[in-house]
Protein backbone atom coordinates (compact mmCIF):
# COMPACT_ATOMS: atom_id res chain seq x y z
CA UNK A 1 6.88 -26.84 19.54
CA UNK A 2 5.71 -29.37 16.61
CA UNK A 3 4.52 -28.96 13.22
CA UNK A 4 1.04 -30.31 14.78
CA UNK A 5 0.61 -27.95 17.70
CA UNK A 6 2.06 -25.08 15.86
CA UNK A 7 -0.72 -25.48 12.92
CA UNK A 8 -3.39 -26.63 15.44
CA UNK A 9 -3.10 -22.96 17.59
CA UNK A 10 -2.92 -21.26 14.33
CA UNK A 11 -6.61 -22.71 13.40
CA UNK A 12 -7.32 -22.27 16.81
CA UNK A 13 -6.82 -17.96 16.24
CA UNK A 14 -7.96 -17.83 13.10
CA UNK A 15 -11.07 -19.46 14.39
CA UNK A 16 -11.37 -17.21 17.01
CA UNK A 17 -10.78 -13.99 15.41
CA UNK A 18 -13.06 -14.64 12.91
CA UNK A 19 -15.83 -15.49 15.57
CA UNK A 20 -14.83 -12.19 17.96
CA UNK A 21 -15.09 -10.13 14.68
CA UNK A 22 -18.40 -11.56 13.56
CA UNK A 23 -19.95 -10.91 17.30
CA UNK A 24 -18.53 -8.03 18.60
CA UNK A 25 -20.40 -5.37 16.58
CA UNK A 26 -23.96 -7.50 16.61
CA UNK A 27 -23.77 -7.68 20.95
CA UNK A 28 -21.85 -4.41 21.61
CA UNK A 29 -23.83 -3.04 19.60
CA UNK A 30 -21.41 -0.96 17.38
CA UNK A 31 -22.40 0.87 14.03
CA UNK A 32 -19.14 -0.50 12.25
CA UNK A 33 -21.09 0.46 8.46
CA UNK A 34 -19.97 -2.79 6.58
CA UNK A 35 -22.28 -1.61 3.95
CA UNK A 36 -23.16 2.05 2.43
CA UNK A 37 -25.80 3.47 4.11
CA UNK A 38 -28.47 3.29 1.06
CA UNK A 39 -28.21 -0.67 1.77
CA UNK A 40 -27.76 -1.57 4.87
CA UNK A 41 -29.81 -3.94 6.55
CA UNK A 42 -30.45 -5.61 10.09
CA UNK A 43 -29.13 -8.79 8.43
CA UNK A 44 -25.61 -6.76 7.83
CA UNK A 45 -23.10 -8.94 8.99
CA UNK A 46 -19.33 -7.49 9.75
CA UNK A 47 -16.57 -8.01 8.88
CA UNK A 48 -18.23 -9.21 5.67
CA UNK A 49 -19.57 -7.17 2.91
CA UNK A 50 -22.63 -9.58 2.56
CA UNK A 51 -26.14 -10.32 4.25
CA UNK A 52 -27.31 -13.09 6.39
CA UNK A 53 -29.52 -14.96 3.79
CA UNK A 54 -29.45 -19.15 4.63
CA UNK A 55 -30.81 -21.17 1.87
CA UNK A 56 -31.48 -24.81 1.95
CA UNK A 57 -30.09 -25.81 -1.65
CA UNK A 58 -29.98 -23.99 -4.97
CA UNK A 59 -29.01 -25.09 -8.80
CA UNK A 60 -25.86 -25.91 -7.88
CA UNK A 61 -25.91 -27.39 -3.91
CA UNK A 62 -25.93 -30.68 -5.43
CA UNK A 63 -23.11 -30.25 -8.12
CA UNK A 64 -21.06 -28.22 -5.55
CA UNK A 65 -21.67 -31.04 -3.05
CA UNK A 66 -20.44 -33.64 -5.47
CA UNK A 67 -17.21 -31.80 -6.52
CA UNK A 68 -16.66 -30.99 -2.85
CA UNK A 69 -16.58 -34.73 -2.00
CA UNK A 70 -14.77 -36.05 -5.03
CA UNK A 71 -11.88 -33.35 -4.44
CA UNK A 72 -12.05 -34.40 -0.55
CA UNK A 73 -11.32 -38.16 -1.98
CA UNK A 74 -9.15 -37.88 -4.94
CA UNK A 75 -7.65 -34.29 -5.17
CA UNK A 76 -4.69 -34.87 -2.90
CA UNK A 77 -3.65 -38.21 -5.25
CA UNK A 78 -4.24 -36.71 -8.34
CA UNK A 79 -2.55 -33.60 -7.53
CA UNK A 80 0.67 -36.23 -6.76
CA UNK A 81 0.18 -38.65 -9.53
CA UNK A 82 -0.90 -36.90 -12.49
CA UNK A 83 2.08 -35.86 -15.00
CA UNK A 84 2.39 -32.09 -15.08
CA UNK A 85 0.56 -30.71 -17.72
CA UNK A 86 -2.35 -32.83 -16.88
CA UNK A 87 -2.29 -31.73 -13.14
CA UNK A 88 -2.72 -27.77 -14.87
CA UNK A 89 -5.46 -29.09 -17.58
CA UNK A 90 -7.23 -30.76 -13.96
CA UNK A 91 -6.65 -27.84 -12.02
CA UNK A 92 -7.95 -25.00 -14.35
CA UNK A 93 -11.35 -26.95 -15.33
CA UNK A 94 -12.04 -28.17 -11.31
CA UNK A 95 -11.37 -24.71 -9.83
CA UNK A 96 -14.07 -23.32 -13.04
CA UNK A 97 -16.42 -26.06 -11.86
CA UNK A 98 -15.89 -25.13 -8.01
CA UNK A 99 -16.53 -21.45 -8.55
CA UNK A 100 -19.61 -22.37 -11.07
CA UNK A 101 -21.14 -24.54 -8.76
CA UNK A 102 -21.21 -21.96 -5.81
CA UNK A 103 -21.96 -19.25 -7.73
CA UNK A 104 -25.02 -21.16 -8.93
CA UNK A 105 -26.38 -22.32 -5.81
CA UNK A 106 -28.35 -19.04 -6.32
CA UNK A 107 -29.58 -19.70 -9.46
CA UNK A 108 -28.04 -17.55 -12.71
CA UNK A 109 -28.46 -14.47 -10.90
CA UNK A 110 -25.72 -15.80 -8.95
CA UNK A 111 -23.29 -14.99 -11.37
CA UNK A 112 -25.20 -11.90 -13.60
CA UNK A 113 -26.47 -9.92 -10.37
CA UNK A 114 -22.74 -8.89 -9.68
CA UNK A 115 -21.80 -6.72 -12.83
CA UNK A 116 -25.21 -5.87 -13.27
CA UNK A 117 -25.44 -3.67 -9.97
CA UNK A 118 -25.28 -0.02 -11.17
CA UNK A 119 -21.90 0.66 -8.84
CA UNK A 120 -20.35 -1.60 -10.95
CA UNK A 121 -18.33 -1.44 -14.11
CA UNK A 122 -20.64 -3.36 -16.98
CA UNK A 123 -24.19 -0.42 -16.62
CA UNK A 124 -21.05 2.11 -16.96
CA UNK A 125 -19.02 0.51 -19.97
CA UNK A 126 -22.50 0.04 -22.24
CA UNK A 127 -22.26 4.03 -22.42
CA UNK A 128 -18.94 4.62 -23.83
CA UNK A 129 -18.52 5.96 -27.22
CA UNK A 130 -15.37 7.68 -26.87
CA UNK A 131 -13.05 6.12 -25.41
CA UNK A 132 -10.44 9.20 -25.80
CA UNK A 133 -12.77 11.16 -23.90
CA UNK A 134 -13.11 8.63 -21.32
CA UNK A 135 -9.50 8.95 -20.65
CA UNK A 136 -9.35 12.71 -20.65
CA UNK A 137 -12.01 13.17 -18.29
CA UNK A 138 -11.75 10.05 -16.31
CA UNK A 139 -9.83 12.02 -13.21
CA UNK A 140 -12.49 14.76 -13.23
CA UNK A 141 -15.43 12.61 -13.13
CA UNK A 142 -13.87 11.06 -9.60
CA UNK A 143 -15.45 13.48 -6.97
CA UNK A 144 -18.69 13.52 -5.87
CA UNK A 145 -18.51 16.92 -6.21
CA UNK A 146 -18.81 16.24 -10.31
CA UNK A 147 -22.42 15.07 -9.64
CA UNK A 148 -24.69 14.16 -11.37
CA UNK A 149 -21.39 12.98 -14.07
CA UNK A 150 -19.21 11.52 -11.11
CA UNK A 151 -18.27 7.81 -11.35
CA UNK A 152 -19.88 5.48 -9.74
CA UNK A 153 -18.59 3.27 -6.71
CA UNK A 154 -16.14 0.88 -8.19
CA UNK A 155 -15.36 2.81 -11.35
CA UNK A 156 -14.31 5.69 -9.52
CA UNK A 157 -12.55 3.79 -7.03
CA UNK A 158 -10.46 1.86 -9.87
CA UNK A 159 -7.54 3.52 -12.81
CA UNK A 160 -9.62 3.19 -16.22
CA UNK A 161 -8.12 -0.27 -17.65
CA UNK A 162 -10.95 -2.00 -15.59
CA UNK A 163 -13.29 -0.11 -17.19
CA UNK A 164 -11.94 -0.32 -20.35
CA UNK A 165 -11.74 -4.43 -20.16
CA UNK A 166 -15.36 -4.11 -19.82
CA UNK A 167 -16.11 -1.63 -22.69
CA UNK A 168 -14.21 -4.34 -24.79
CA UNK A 169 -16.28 -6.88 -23.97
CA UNK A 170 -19.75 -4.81 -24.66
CA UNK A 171 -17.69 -3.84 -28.35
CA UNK A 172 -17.08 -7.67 -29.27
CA UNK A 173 -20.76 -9.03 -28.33
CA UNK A 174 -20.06 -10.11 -25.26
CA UNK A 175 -21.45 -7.13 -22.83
CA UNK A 176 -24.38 -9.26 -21.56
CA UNK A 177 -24.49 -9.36 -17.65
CA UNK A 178 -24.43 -13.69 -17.84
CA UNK A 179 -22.02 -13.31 -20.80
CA UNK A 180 -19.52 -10.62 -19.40
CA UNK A 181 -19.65 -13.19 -15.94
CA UNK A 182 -18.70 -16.40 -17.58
CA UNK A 183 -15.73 -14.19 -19.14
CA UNK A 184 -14.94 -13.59 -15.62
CA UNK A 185 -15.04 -16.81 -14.49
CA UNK A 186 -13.42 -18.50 -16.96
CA UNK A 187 -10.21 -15.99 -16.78
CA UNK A 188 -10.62 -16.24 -12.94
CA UNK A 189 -9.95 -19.66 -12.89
CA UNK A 190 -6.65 -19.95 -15.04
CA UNK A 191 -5.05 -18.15 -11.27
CA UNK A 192 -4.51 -21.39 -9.41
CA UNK A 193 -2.86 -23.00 -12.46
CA UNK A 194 -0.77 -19.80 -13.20
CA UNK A 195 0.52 -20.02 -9.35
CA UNK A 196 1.59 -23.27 -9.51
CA UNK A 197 3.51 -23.32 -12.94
CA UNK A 198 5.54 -20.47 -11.05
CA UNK A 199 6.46 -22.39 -8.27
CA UNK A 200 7.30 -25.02 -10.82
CA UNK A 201 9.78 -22.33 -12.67
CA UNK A 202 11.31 -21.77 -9.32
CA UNK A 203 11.77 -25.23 -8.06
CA UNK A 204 9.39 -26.05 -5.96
CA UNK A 205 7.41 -28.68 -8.02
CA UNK A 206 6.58 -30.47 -4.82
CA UNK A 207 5.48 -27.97 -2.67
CA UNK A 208 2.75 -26.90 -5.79
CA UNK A 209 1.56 -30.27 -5.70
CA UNK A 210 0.98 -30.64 -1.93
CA UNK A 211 -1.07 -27.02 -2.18
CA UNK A 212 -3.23 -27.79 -5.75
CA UNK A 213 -6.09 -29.06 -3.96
CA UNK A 214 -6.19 -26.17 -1.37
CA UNK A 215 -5.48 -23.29 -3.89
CA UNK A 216 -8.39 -24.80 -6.86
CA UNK A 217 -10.94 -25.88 -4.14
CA UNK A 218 -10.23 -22.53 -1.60
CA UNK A 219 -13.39 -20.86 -0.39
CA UNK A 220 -12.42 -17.79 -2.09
CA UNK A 221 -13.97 -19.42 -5.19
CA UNK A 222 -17.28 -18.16 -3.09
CA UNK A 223 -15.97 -14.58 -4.06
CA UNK A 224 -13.94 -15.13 -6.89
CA UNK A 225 -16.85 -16.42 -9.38
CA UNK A 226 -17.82 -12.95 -10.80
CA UNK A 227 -15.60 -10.66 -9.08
CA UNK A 228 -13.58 -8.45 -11.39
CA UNK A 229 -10.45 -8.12 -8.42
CA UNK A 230 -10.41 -12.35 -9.60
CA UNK A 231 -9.72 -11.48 -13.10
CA UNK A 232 -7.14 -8.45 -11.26
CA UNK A 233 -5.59 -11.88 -9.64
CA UNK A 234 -5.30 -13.59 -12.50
CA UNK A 235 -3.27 -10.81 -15.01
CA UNK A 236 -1.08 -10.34 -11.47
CA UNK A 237 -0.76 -14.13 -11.34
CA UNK A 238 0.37 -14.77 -15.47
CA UNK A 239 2.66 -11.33 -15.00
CA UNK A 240 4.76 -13.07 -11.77
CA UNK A 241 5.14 -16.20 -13.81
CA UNK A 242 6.24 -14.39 -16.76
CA UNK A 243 8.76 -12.64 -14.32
CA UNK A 244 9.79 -15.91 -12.81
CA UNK A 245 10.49 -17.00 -16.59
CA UNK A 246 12.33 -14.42 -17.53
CA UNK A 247 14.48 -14.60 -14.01
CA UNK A 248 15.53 -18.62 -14.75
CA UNK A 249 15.47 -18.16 -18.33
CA UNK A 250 18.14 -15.62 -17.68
CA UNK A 251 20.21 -17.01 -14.76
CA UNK A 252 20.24 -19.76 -17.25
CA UNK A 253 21.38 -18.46 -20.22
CA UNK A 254 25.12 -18.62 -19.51
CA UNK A 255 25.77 -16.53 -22.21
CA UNK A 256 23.84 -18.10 -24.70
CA UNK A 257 21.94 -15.42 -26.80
CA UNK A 258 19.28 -17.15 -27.26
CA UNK A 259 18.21 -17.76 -23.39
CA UNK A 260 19.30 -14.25 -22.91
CA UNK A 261 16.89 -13.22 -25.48
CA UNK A 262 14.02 -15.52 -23.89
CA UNK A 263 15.09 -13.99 -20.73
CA UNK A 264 14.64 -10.28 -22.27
CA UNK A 265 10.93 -11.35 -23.83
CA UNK A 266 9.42 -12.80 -20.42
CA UNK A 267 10.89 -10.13 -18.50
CA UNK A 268 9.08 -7.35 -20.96
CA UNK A 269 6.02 -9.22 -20.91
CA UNK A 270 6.22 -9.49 -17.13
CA UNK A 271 6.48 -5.92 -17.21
CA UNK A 272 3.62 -5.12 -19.19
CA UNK A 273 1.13 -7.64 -17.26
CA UNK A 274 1.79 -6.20 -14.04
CA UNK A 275 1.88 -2.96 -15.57
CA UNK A 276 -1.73 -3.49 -16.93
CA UNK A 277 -2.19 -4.44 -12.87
CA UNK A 278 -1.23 -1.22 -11.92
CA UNK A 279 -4.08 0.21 -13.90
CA UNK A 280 -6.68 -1.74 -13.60
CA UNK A 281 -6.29 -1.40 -9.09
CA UNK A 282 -4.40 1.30 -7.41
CA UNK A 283 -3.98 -1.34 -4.47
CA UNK A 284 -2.00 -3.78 -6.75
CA UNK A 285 0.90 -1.63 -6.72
CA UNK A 286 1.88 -3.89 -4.02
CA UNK A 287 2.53 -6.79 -6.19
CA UNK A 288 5.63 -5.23 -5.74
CA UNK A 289 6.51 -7.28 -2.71
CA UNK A 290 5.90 -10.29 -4.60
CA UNK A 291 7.91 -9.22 -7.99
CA UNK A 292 11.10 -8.95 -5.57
CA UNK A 293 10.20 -12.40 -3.46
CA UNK A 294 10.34 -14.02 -7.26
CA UNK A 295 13.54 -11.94 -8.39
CA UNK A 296 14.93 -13.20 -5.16
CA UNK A 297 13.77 -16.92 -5.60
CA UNK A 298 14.97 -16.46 -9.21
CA UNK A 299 18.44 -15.18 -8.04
CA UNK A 300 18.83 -12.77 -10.81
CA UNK A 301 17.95 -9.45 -10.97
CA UNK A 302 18.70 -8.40 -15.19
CA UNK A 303 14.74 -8.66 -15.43
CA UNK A 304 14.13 -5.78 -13.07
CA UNK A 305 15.14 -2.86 -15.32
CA UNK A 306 13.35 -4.61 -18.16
CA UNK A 307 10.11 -5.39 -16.27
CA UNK A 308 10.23 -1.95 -14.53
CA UNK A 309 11.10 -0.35 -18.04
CA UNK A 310 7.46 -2.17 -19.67
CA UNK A 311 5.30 -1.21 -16.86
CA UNK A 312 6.43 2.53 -17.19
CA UNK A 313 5.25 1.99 -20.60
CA UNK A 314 2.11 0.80 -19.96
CA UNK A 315 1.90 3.80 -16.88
CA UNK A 316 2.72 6.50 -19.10
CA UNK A 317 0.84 4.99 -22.09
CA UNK A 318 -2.22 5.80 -19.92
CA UNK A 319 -1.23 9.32 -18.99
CA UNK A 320 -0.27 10.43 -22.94
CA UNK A 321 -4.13 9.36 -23.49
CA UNK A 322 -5.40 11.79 -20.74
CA UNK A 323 -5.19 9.56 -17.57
CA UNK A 324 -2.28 10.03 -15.15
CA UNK A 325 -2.36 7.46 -12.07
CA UNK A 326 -0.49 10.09 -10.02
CA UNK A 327 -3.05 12.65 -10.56
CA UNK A 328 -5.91 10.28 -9.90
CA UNK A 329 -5.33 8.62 -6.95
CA UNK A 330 -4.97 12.16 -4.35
CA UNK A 331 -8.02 12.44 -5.99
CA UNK A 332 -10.03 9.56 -5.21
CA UNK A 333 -7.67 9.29 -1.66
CA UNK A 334 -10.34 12.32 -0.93
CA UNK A 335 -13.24 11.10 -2.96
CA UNK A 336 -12.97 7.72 -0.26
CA UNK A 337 -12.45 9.74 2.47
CA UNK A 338 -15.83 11.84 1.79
CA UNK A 339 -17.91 8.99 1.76
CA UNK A 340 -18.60 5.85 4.29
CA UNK A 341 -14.73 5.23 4.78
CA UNK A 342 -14.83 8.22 7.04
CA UNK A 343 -17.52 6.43 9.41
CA UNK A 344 -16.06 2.83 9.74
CA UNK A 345 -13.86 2.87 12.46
CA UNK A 346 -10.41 1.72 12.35
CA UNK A 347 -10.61 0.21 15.80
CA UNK A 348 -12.48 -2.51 14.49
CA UNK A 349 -11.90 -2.84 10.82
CA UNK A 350 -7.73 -2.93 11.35
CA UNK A 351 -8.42 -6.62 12.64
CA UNK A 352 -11.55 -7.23 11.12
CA UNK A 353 -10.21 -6.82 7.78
CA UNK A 354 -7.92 -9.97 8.72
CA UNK A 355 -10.98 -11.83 9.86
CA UNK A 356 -12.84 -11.04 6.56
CA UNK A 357 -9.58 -12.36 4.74
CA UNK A 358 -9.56 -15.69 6.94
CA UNK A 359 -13.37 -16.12 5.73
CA UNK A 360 -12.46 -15.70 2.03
CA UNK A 361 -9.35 -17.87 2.23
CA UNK A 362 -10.98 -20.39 4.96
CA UNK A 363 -9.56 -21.22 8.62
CA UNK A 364 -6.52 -23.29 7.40
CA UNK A 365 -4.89 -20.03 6.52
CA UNK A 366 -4.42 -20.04 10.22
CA UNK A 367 -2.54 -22.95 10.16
CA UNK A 368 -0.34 -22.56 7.17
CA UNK A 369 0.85 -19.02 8.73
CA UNK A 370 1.80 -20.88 12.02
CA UNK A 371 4.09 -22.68 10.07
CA UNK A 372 6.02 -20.24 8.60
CA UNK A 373 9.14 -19.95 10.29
CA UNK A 374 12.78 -20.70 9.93
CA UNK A 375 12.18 -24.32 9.81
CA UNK A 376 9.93 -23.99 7.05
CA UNK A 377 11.85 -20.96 5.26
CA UNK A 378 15.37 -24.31 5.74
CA UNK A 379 13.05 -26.61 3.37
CA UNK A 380 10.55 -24.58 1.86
CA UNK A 381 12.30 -21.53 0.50
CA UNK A 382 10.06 -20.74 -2.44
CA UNK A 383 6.66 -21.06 -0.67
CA UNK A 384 7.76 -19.07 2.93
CA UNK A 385 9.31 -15.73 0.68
CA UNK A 386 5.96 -15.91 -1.83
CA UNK A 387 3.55 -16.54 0.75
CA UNK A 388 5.62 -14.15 2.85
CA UNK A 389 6.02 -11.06 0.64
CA UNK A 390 1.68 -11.69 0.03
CA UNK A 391 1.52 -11.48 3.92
CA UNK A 392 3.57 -8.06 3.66
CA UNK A 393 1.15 -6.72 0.89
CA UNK A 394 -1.49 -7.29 3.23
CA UNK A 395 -0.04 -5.92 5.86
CA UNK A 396 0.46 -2.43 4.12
CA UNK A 397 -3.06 -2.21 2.79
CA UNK A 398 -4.36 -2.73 5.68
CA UNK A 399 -2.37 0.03 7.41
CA UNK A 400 -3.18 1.82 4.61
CA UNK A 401 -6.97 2.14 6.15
CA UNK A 402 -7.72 2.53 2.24
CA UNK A 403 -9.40 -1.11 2.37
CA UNK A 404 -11.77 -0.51 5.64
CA UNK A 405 -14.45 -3.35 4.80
CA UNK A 406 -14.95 -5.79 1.51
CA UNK A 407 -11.65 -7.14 1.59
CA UNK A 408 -13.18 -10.46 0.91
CA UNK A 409 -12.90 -9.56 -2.88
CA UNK A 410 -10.11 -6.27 -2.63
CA UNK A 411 -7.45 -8.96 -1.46
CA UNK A 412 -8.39 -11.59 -3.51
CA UNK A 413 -5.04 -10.74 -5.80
CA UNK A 414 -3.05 -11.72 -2.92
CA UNK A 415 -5.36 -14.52 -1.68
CA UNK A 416 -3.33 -17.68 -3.72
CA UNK A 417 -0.11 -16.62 -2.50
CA UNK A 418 -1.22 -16.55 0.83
CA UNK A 419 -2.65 -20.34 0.57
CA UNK A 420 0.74 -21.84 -0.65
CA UNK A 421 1.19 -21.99 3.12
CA UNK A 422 -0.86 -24.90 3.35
CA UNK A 423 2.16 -26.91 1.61
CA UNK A 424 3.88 -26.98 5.02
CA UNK A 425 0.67 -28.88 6.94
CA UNK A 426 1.14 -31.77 8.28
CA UNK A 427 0.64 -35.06 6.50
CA UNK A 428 -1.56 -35.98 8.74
CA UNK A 429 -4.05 -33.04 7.95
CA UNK A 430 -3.98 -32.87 4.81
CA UNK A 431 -7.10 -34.56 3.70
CA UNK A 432 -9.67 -33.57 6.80
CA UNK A 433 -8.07 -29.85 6.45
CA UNK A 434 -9.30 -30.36 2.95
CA UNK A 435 -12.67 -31.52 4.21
CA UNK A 436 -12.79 -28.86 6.29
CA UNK A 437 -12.06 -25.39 3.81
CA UNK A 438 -14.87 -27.54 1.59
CA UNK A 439 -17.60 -27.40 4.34
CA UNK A 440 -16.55 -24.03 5.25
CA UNK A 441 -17.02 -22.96 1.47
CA UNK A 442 -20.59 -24.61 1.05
CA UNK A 443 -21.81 -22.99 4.38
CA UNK A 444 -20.44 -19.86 3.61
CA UNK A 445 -21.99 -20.02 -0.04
CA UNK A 446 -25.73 -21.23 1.87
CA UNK A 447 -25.73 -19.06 4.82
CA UNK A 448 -24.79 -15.34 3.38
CA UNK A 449 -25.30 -13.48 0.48
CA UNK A 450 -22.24 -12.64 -0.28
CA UNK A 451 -22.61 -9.77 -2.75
CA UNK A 452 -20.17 -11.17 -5.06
């Protein structure tokens, strides 16, 4: 079968599933509780987290319009053309202006109505005062049962260092709800840069280039913009390119001390970044898959101990302060288990979680997964184990059934890796596939509320 026909039936079933998962529960009729119970709404829409809410235009349909065509007409070139450093500099401030422009189509509350939701973490960190106490009561305060002093949603559901990020901001000035959200947003953005200066480190210069246009402009920008499982993305993505520095820099050295040494220093700060991931999402323990896909792709495994040695450090850091991860997480495993998890079944959220992840990442992801294959694993090494290991993360969080619903934004970590796929489309599609994830990402943004 060809390239064309193989990507073609892979949009062809993404497409689909994401239209069977979006009409199944609104014409069978089935209670599938995409939303907690307090706010849900006839205008619920599974698999998504959000509301059906169309708007004409907003602040920023026109500036979101205008970025969407110029990347439709010049992104692909550029992305080729442009020497390296300027392709990052171009990458990092179009991806900022995507996600601003989306976010803004509703106006500034588009980006401050997020973090200032009482489940969320800003309300939460402008009443810390003691940090030390924070930590040594942080497990207790998971239950419901330690109402009225229990957690709320997403703090609870998180290990403290999200918290804590958050708390920092409100102690330097910057705890406003528009304030703490450009933070977000402008960390957010340095992900698609930080994925393609690892594929860079680990050959694959080419393939980054061909995918820069689909990883800045992706419709996960919709959900990225003030999401704090963006900023999660974007320590996970500087830690794997730290790891993939220290795994060259090392396989490199050829017994010079000085590479060695260079080797040792991005390998211990790989560690500590994805250490740091570990504790700011229980889930992001599965950036494991993708550590090994980039030891592999590296072909040297000296960094492990060192990375694995950091992140312990950073782990039991945590638990000498008061909070140990393996305490806390049979303890919220219950706490989630108590509340609307138990209701949404897993006969429809086991797929519908994948069609929520095809709306975040847009229907190409269809088509870049079709691709993978032995063909594409003989010429595209790098992008087939990266974008393979993310599919493998996935695929264990969602057997998990500790992500039933909201996805959209849990995933979002793994949501770049996944769209390095769309390096192996066809030339031919490259610029209306572009076209298309751009429509698909201003009718998403006008049509739903999204909640992020």
């Amino acid at each position: 079968m060809t390239a064309t026909r193989r990507a073609g039936l892979g949009l062809l079933a993404a497409a689909l599933l994401v239209a069977v998962a979006f009409a199944v529960p609104q014409f069978a009729d089935w209670q599938v509780w995409p939303r907690a119970p307090r706010s849900m709404s006839d205008l619920a829409i599974p698999p998504l987290h959000g509301l059906w809410e169309p708007k004409w235009a907003g602040p920023g349909t026109l500036p979101a319009v205008v970025l969407a065509l110029l990347g439709w007409r010049y992104a692909a070139g550029l992305a080729e053309r442009l020497p390296w450093r300027r392709l990052l500099v171009t990458a990092y401030a179009a991806g900022l202006g995507w996600m601003l422009a989306l976010a803004l189509v509703d106006g500034e509350s588009g980006l401050t109505r997020v973090l200032g939701s009482d489940v969320e973490y800003l309300p939460t960190a402008r009443e810390v005062d003691d940090v030390g106490e924070l930590l040594r009561t942080y497990v207790d305060r998971i239950p419901y049962s330690a109402a009225p002093d229990n957690w709320p949603t997403h703090v609870a559901g998180h290990p403290p260092l999200a918290l804590l990020f958050f708390v920092g901001l409100v102690r330097v000035g910057l705890g406003g709800d528009l304030a703490a959200a450009l933070v977000v947003v402008v960390l957010a953005a340095t992900t698609a840069p930080l994925v393609l200066a690892t594929l860079r480190v680990l050959g694959a210069e080419a393939a980054a280039r061909r995918a820069a246009p689909f990883l800045v402009l992706a419709p996960a920008a919709v959900f990225m913009a003030v999401s704090a499982d963006a900023l999660f993305g974007a320590v996970a993505a500087a830690g794997l390119l730290c790891l993939a520095l220290g795994a060259t820099r090392w396989r490199g050295s050829g017994g010079s001390g000085g590479s060695t040494r260079a080797g040792v220093a991005w390998s211990a700060l790989a560690g500590l970044l994805l250490g740091c991931c570990v504790m700011l999402s229980y889930g992001l323990g599965l950036l494991g898959f993708l550590a090994v896909a980039v030891l592999v792709l590296g072909r040297a495994w000296q960094p492990l101990p060192v990375a694995a040695g950091a992140a312990l450090v950073v782990v039991l850091g945590f638990a000498a302060a008061g909070f140990a991860w393996w305490e806390a997480y049979p303890v919220l495993h219950d706490r989630y288990w108590e509340g609307i998890a138990a209701d949404r079944p897993a006969a429809y959220w086991m797929w519908g979680n994948l069609a929520a992840l095809l709306v975040c990442t847009g229907p190409l992801l269809g088509s870049g997964l079709a691709l993978l294959g032995r063909d594409a694993f003989r010429h595209e090494r790098v992008v087939v184990l990266l974008a393979g290991a993310a599919l493998l993360a996935i695929a264990a969080a969602d057997l998990s059934r500790m992500s039933k619903a909201e996805v959209e934004r849990i995933w979002l970590p793994f949501v770049p890796w996944l769209m390095l796929t769309t390096a192996l489309l066809p030339e031919r599609w490259r610029r209306w596939g572009l076209g298309l994830q751009l429509v698909f990402a201003l009718v998403v943004q006008h049509l739903l509320y999204t909640s992020w």
